[in-house]
C-alpha atoms as a PDB file:
ATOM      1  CA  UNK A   1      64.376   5.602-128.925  1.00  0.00           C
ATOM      2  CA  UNK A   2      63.341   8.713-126.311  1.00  0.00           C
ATOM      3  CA  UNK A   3      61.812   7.812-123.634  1.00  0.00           C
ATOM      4  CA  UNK A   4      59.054  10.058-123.875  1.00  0.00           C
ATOM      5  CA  UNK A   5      58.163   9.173-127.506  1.00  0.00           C
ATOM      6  CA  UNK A   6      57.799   5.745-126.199  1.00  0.00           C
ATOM      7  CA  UNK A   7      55.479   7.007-123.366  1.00  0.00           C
ATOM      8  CA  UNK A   8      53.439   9.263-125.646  1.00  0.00           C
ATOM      9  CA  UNK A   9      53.138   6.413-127.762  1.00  0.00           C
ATOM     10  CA  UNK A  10      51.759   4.298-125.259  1.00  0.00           C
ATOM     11  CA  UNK A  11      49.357   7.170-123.648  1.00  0.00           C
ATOM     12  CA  UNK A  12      48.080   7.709-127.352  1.00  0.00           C
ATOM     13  CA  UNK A  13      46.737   3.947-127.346  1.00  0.00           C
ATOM     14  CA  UNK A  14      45.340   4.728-123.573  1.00  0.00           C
ATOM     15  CA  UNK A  15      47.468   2.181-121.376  1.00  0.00           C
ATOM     16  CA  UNK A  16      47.632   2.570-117.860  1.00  0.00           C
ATOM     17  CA  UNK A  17      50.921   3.503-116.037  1.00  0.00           C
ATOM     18  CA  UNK A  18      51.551   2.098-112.907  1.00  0.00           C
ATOM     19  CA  UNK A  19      54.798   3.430-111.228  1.00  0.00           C
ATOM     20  CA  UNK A  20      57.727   1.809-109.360  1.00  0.00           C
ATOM     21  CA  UNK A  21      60.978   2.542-108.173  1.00  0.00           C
ATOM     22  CA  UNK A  22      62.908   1.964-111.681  1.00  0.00           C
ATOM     23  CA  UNK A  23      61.173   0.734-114.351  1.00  0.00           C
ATOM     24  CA  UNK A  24      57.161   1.493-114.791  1.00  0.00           C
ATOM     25  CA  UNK A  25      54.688  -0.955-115.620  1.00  0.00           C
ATOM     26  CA  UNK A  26      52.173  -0.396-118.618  1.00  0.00           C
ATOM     27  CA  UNK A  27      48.929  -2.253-119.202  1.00  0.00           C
ATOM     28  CA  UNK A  28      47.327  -1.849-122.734  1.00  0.00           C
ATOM     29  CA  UNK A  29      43.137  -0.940-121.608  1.00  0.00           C
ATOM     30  CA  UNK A  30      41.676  -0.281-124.913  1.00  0.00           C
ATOM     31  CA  UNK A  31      41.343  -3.836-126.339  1.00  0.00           C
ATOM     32  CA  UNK A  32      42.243  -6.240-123.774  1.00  0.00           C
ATOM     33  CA  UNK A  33      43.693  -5.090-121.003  1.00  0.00           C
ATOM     34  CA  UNK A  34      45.450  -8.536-120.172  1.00  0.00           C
ATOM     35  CA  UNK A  35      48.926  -7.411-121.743  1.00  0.00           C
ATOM     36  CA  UNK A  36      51.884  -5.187-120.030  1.00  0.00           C
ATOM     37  CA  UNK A  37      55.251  -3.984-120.725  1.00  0.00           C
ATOM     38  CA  UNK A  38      57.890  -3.564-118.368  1.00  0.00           C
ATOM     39  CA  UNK A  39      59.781  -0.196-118.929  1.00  0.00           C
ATOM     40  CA  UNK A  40      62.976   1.474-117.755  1.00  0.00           C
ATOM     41  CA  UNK A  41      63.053   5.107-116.692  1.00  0.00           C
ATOM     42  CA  UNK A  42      66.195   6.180-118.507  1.00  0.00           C
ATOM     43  CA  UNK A  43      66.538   8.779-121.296  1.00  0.00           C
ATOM     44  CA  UNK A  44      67.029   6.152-123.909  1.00  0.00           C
ATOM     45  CA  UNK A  45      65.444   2.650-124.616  1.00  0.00           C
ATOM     46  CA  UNK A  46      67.123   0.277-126.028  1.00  0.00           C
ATOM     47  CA  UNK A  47      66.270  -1.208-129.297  1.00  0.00           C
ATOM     48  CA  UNK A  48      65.808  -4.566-127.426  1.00  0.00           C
ATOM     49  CA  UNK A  49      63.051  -2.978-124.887  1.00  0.00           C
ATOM     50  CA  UNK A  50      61.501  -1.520-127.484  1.00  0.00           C
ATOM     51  CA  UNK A  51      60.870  -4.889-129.766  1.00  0.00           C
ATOM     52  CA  UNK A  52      60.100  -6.597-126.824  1.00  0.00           C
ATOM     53  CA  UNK A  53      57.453  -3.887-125.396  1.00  0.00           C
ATOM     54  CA  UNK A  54      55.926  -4.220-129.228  1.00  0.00           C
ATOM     55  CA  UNK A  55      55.865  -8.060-128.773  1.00  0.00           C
ATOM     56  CA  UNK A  56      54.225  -7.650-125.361  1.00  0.00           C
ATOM     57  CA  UNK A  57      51.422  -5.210-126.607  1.00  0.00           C
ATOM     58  CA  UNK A  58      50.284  -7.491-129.248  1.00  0.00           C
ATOM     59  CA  UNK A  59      46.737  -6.328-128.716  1.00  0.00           C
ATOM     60  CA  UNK A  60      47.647  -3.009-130.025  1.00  0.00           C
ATOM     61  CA  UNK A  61      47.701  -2.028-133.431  1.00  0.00           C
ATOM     62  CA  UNK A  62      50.440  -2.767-135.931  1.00  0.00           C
ATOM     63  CA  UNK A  63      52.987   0.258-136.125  1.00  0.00           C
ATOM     64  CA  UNK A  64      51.099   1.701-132.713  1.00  0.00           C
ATOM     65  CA  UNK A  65      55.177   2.487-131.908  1.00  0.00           C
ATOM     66  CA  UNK A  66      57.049   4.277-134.779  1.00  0.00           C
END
């Protein structure tokens, strides 16, 4: 999956983006705000990072990332 699907994805359910050096860290702040997801800053995810960011963001509704 794009990179920037999976971003606008997360921006469209309002979690925060905090930045570091190689991956970024979101936090879901709509429901809970207790859940993040650790992702990479490369063109592609893999399929694994995404299943595991949907896992993470449990909070968030079901098919949020599609």
């Amino acid at each position: 999956m794009k990179l920037r699907k999976v971003i606008q994805a997360l921006r469209r359910q309002r979690c925060t983006l905090e930045n570091g050096k190689e991956h970024d860290k979101w936090t879901c702040a709509k429901p809970c705000g207790k859940h993040t997801a650790i992702i990479p800053r490369h063109k592609e995810v893999s399929p694994g990072v995404v299943g595991d960011t949907i896992k993470r963001m449990e909070c968030l509704p079901e098919g949020w990332l599609q």
